[in-house]
Protein backbone atom coordinates (compact mmCIF):
# COMPACT_ATOMS: atom_id res chain seq x y z
CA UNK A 1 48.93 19.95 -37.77
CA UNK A 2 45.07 19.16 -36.89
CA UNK A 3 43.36 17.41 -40.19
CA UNK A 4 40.77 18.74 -41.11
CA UNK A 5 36.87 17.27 -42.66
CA UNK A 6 37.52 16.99 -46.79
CA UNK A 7 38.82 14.67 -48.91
CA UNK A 8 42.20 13.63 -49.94
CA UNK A 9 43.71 13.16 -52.96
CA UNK A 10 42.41 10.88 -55.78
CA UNK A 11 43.95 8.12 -57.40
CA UNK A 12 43.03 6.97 -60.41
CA UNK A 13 43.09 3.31 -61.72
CA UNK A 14 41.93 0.87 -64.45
CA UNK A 15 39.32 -1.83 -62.82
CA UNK A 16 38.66 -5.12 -64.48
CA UNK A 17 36.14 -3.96 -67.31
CA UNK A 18 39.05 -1.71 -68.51
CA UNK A 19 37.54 1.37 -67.07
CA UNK A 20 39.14 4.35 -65.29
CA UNK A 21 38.09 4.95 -61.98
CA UNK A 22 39.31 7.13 -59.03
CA UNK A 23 39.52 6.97 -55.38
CA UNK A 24 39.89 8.74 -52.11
CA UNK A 25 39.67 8.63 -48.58
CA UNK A 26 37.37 10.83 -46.70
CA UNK A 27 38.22 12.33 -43.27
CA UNK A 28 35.14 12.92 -41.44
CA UNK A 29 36.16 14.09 -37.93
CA UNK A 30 37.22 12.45 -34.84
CA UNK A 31 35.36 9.26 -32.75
CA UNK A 32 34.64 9.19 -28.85
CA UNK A 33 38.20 7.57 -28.01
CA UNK A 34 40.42 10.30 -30.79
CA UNK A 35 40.55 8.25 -33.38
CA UNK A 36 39.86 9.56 -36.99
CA UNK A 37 36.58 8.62 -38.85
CA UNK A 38 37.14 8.35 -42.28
CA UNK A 39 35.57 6.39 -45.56
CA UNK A 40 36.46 5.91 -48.83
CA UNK A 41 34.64 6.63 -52.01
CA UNK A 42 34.94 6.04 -55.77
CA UNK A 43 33.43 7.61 -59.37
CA UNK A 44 34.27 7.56 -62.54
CA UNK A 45 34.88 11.52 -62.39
CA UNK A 46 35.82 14.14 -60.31
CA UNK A 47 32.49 15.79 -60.13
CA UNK A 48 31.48 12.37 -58.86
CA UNK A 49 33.63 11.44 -56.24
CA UNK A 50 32.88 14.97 -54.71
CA UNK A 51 29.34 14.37 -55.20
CA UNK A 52 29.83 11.59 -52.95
CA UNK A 53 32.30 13.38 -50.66
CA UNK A 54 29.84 16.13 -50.31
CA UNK A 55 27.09 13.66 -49.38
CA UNK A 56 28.95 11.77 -46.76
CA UNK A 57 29.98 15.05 -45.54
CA UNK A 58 26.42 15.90 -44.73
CA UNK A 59 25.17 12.82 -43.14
CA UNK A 60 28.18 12.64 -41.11
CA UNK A 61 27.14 16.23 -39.52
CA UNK A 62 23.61 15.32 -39.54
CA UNK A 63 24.61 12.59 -37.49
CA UNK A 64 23.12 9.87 -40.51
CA UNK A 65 26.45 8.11 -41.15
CA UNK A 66 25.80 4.61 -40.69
CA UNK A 67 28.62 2.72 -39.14
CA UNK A 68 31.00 0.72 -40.85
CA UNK A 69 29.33 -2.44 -39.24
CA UNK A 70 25.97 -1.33 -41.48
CA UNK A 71 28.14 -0.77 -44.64
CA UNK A 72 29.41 -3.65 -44.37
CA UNK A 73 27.15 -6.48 -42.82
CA UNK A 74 24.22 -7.84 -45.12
CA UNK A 75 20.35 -7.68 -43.75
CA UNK A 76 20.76 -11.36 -43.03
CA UNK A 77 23.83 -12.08 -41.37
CA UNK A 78 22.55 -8.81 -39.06
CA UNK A 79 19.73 -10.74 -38.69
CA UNK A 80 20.78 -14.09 -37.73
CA UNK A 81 22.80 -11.90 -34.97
CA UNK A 82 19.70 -10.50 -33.95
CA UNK A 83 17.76 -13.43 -33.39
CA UNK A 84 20.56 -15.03 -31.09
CA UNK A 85 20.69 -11.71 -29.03
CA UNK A 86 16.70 -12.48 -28.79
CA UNK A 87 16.26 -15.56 -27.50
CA UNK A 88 15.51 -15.76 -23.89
CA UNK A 89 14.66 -12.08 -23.93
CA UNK A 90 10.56 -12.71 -24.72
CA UNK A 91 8.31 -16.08 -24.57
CA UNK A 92 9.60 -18.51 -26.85
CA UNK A 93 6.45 -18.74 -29.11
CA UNK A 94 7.14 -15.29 -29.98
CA UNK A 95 10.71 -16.01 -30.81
CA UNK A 96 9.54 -18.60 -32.95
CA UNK A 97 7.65 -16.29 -34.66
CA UNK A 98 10.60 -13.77 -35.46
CA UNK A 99 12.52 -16.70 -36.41
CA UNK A 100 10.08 -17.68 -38.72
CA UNK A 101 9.43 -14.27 -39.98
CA UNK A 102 13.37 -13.78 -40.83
CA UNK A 103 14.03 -17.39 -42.07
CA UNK A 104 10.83 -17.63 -44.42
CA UNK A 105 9.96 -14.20 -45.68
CA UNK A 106 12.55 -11.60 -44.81
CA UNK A 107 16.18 -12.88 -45.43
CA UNK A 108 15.02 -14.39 -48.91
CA UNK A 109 13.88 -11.29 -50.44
CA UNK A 110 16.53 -8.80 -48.28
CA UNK A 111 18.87 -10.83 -46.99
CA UNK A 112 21.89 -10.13 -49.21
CA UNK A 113 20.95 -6.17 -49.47
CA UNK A 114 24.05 -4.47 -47.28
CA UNK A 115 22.42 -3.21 -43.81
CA UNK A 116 23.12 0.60 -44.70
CA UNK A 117 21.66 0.28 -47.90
CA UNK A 118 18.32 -1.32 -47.18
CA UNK A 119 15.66 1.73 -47.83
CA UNK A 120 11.73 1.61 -47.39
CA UNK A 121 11.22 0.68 -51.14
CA UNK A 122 12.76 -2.36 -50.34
CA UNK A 123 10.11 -3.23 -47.36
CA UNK A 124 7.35 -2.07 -49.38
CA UNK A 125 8.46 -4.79 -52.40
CA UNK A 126 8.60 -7.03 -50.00
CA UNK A 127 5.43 -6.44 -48.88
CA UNK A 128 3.68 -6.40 -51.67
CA UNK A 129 5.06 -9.74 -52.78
CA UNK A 130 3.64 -11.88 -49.88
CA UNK A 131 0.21 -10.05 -50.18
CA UNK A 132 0.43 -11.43 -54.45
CA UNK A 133 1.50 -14.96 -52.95
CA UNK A 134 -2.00 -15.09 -50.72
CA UNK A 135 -0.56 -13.84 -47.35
CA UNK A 136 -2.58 -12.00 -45.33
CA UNK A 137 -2.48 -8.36 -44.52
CA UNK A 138 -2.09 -9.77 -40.44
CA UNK A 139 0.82 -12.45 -41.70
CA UNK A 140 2.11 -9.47 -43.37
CA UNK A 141 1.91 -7.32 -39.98
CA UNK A 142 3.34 -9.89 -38.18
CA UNK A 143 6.50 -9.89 -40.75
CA UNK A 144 7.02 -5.70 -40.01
CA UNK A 145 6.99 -6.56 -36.76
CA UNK A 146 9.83 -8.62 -36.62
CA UNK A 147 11.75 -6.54 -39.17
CA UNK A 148 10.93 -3.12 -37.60
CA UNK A 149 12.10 -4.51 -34.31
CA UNK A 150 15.46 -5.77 -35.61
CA UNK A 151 16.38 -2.52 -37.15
CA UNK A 152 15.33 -0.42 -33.88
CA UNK A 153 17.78 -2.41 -32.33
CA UNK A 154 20.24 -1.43 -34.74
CA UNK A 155 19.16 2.00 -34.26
CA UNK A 156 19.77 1.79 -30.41
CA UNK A 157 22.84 0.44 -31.23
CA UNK A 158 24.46 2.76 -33.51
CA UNK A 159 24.31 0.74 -36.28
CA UNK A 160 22.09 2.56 -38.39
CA UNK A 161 21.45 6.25 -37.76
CA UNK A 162 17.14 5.31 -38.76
CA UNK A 163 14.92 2.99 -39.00
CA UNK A 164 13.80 2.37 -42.09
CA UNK A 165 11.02 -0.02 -41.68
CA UNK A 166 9.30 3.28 -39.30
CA UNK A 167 8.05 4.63 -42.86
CA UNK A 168 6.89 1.88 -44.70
CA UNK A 169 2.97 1.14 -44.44
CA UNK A 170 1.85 -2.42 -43.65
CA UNK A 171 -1.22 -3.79 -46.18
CA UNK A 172 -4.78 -2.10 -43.89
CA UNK A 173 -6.35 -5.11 -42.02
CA UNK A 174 -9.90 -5.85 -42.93
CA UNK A 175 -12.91 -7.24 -41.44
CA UNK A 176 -11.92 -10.78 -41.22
CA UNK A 177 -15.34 -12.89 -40.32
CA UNK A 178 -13.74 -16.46 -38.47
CA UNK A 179 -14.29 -19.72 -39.97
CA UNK A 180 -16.36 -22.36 -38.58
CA UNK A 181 -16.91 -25.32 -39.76
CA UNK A 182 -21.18 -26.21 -39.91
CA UNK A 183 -22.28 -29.17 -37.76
CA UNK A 184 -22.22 -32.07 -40.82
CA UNK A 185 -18.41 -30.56 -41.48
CA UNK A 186 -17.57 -31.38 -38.25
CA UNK A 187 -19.20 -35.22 -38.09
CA UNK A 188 -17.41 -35.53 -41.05
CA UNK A 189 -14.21 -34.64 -39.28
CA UNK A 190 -15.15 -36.90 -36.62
CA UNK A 191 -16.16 -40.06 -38.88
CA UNK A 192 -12.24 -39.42 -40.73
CA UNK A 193 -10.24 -39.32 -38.19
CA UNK A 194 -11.68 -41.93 -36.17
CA UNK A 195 -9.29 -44.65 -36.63
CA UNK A 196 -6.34 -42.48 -36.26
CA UNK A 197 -4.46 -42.54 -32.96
CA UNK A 198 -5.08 -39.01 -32.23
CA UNK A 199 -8.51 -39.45 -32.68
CA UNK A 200 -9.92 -37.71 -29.78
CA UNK A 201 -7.95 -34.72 -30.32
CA UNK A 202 -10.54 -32.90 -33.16
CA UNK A 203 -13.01 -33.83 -30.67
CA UNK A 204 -11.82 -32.17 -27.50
CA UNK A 205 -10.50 -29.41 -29.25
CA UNK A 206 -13.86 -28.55 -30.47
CA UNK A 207 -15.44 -29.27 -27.05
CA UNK A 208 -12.95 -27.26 -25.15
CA UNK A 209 -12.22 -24.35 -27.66
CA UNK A 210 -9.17 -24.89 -26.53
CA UNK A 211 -5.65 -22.96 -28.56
CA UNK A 212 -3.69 -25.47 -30.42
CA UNK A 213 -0.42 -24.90 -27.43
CA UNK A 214 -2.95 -24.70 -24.63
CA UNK A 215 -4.23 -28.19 -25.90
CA UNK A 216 -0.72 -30.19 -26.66
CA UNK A 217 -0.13 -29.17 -23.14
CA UNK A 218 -3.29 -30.68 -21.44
CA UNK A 219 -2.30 -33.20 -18.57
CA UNK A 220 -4.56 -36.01 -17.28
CA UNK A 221 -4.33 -34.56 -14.07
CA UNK A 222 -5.97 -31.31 -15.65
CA UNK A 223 -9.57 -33.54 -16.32
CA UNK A 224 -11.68 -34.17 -13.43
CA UNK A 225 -13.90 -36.88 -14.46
CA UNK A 226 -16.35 -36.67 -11.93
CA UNK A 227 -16.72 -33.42 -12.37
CA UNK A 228 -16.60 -33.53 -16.25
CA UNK A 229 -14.09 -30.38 -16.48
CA UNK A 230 -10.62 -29.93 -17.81
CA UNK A 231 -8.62 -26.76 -16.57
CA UNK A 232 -6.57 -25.27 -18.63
CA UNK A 233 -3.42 -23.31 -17.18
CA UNK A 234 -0.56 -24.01 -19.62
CA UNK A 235 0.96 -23.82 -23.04
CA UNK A 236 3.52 -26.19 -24.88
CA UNK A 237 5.44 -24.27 -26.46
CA UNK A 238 8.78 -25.95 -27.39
CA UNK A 239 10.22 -29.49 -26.62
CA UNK A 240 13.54 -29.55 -25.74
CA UNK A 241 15.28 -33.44 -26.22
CA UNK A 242 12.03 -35.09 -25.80
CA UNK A 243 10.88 -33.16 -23.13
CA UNK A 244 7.90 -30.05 -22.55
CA UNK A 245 9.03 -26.87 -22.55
CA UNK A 246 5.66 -24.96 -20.61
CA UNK A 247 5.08 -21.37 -20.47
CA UNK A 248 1.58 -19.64 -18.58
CA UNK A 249 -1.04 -18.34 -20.16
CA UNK A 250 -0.23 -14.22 -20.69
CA UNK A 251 -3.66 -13.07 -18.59
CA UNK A 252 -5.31 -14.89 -15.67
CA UNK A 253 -8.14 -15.20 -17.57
CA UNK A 254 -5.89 -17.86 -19.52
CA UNK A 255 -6.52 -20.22 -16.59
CA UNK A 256 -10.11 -21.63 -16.64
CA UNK A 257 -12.11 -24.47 -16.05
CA UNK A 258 -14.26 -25.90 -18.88
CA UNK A 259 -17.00 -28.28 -18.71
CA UNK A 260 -17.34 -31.52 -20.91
CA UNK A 261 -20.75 -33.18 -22.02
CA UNK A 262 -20.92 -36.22 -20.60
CA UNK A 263 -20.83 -38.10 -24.08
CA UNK A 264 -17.50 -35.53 -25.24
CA UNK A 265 -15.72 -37.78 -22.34
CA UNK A 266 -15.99 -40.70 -24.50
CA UNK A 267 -13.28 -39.77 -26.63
CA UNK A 268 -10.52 -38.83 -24.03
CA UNK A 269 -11.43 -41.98 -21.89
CA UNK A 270 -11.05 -43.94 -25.13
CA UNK A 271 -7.78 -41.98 -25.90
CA UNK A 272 -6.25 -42.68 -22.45
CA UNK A 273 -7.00 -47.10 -23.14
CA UNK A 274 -5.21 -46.66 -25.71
CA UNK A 275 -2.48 -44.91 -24.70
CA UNK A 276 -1.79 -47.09 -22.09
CA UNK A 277 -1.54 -49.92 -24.60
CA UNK A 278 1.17 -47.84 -26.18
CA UNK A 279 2.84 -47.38 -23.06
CA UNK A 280 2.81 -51.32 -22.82
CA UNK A 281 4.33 -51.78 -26.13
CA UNK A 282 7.28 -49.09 -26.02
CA UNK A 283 8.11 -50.20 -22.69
CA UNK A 284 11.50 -48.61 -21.63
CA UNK A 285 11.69 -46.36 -24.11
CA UNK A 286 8.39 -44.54 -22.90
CA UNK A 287 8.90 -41.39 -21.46
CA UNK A 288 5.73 -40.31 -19.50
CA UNK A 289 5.05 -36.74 -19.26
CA UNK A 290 1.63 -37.08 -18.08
CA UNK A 291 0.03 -35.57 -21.41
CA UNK A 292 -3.22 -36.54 -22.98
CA UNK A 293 -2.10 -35.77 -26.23
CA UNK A 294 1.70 -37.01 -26.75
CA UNK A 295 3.67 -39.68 -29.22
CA UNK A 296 3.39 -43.15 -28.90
CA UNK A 297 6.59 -42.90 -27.20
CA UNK A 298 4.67 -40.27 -24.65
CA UNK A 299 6.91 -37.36 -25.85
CA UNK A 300 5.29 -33.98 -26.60
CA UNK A 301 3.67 -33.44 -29.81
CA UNK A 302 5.44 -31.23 -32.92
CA UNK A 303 2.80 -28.66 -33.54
CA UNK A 304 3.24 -28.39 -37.20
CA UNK A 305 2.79 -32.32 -37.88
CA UNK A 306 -0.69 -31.72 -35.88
CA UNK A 307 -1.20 -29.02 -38.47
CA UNK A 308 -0.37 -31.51 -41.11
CA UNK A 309 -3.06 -34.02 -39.83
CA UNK A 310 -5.90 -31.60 -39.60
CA UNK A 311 -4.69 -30.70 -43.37
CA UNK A 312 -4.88 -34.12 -44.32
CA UNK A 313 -8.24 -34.28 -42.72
CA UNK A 314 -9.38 -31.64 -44.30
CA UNK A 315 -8.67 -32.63 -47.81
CA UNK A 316 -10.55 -35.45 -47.73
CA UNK A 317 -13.69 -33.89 -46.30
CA UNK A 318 -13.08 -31.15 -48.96
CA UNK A 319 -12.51 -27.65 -46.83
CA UNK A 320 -10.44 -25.04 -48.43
CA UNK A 321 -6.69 -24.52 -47.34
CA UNK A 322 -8.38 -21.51 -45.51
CA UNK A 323 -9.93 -23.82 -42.80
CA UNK A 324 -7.10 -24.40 -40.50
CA UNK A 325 -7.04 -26.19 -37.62
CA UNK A 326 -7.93 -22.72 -35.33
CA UNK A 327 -11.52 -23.36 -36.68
CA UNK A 328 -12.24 -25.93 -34.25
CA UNK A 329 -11.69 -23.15 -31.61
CA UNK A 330 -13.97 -20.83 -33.58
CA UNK A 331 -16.45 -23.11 -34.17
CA UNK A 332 -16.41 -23.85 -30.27
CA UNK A 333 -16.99 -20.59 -29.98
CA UNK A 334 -19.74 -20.11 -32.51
CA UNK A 335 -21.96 -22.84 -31.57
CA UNK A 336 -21.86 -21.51 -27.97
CA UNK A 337 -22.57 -18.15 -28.78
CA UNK A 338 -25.36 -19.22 -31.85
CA UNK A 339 -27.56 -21.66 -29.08
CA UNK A 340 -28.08 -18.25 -27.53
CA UNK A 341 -24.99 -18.52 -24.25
CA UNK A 342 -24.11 -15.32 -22.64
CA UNK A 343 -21.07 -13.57 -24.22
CA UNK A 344 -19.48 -13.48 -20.92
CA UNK A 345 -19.95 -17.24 -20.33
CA UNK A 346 -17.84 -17.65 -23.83
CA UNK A 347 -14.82 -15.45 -23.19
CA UNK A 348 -14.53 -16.89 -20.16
CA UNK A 349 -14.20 -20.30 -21.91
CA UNK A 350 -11.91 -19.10 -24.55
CA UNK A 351 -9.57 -17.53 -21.60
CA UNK A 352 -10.39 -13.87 -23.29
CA UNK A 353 -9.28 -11.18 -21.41
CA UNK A 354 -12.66 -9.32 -21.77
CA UNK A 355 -15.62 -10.12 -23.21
CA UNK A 356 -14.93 -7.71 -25.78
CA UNK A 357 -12.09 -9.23 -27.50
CA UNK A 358 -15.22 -12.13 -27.96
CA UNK A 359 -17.12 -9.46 -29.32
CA UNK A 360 -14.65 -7.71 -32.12
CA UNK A 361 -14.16 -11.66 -32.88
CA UNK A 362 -17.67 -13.40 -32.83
CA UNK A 363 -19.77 -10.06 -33.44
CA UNK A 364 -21.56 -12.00 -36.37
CA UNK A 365 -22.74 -14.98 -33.51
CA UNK A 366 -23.67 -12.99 -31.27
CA UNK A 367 -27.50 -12.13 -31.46
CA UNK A 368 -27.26 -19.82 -19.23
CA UNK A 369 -24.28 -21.79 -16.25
CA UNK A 370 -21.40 -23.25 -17.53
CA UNK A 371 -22.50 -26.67 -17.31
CA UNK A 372 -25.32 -25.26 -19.29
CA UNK A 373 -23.43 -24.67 -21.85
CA UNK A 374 -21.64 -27.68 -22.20
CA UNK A 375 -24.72 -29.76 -22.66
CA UNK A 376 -26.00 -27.30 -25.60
CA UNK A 377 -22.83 -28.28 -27.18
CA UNK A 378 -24.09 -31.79 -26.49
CA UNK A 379 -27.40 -31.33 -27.54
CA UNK A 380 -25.74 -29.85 -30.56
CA UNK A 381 -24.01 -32.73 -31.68
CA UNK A 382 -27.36 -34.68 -30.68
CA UNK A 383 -28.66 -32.90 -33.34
CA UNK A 384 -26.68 -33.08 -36.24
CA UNK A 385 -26.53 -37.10 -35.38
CA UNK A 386 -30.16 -37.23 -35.89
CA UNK A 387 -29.83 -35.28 -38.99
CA UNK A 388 -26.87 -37.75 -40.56
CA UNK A 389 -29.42 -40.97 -39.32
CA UNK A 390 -32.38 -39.01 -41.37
CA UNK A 391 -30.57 -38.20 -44.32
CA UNK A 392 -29.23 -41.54 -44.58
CA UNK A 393 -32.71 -42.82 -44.50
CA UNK A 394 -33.56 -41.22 -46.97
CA UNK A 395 -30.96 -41.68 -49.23
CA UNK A 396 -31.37 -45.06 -48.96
């Protein structure tokens, strides 16, 4: 005899606070190979198991049902699963960033939740939690991203019969005017880290403009001194047992050529003598990767303790946490675009795809060649040299 959808009998039992509770399985129907689909619910009454019965009845038709995997897998062993699956399916700074997303913000505040029973309410908490810690609405974007992607998956996979995270709202993103820092800011900057062995790198990030991967990954092959240019046409973007892992810039307009002021070159030709004493003193245990910017044991640099620095920096010249170490590239930017050189000329020399992303970003700047260009920067600094030498003067 075929059996049929409905429940079966219910069996009652005392749990461990002394209460009486029944149960029952559930046959559903039949799965792709024959085999029976069935669940199992519980109440305290009759009315409440068939409450239930009735319900899993309905998504079962409705083809809602998540599978037992969902009922039974949290949120964060599903998405330590998912992450693996991930890798070496997109560019590895963007797995870092779901990996980030999940370890820091998602699995602590969903993580133990059961897979079929997260719900939007749950997102939107979530949510609303980072935005009351001081994360911003684009941090929080970044954080559906990863989360919305993970469940789609799960979708896709039959794992959950919807995505949840498709109806939860992400905090609106404002206006957000960039950060620069003002010319005395950035001699301060300068004068600080001066004596540190990384020295030069404040100072040809703000010359170049370049991104903080696009400038751990400079070579000294990439400078022309003669030419006073560096071309940039990589990122770092992981180091695997000491070595550079490299990836290319998403857009050919990634790859450019930037020129230096003469008396920016100072600091990179300064950087390289020393780093050739450094080479000197580790001897074998240098490993030469050909990068400006590297340990003293010439391995690639850990983005986050660059980070670090520039924080440390920063406190003592007295910036807010808000100034991070992106404002040198903004402030690149925003010098360029304030001594009056052509919007084009400045996307072009932040490796913009158009010079309309430049325009959505630096529309408050924005109001000559390339070489040009470089030696406003110089006159730039020119200025606010003279301006230290006055005020010092004067104060004195």
């Amino acid at each position: 005899m075929e059996a049929r959808a409905g429940r079966g009998s219910i069996t009652w039992r005392t749990n461990g606070k002394g209460e009486r509770v029944g149960y029952c399985q559930v046959m559903l129907g039949y799965g792709e190979l024959g085999t029976r689909i069935r669940r199992s619910v519980n109440g305290k009454t009759e009315r409440e198991i068939d409450k239930k019965v009735r319900k899993l009845l309905a998504e079962y038709e409705a083809g809602t049902l998540p599978s037992r995997d969902a009922e039974r897998e949290t949120v964060g062993a599903y998405l330590d699963r998912w992450l693996v699956a991930k890798r070496g399916t997109i560019e590895p700074q963007s797995w870092r960033r779901h990996e980030n997303n999940v370890n820091l913000h998602i699995k602590p505040a969903v993580g133990t939740i059961k897979l079929s029973a997260l719900q939007p309410d749950h997102l939107r908490a979530l949510y609303a939690g980072k935005v009351a810690e001081g994360y911003s609405p684009r941090t929080v974007k970044y954080i559906h991203t990863s989360i919305h992607q993970a469940l789609e998956q799960a979708v896709d996979d039959g794992r959950l019969p919807r995505n949840v995270a498709a109806r939860v709202k992400t905090p609106k993103l404002g206006h957000h005017e960039v950060q620069a820092l003002t010319p005395i800011e950035m001699k301060r900057l300068f004068e600080i880290s001066a004596e540190h062995r990384l020295a030069a790198l404040s100072v040809t990030a703000f010359y170049l403009g370049c991104r903080e991967g696009e400038l751990l990954a400079l070579m000294w092959s990439d400078i022309d001194w003669k030419a006073r240019t560096a071309t940039v046409q990589r990122n770092l973007v992981s180091t695997q047992n000491g070595a550079p892992a490299f990836s290319s810039p998403k857009t050919r307009a990634g790859v450019r050529t930037i020129p230096i002021p003469a008396t920016a070159l100072r600091a990179p030709q300064d950087h390289r003598d020393r780093q050739r004493i450094e080479r000197k003193s580790a001897g074998a245990a240098y490993r030469d990767h050909g990068l400006v910017f590297c340990t003293p044991y010439g391995t690639p640099l850990v983005a986050r303790n660059v980070i670090r620095l520039f924080e440390s920096f920063r406190g003592r010249i007295g910036l807010p946490a808000t100034v991070t170490f992106h404002a040198l590239r903004h402030t690149a930017a925003s010098m360029r675009l304030a001594a009056g050189v052509s919007l084009p000329e400045v996307a072009q020399i932040l490796g913009h795809a158009t010079p309309q992303v430049t325009a959505t970003i630096y529309a408050h700047m924005i109001g000559r060649s390339t070489h040009q260009s470089a030696e406003l920067m110089e006159q730039w600094v020119e200025d606010w040299k003279q301006h230290h030498q006055e005020r010092t003067g004067t104060d004195s």
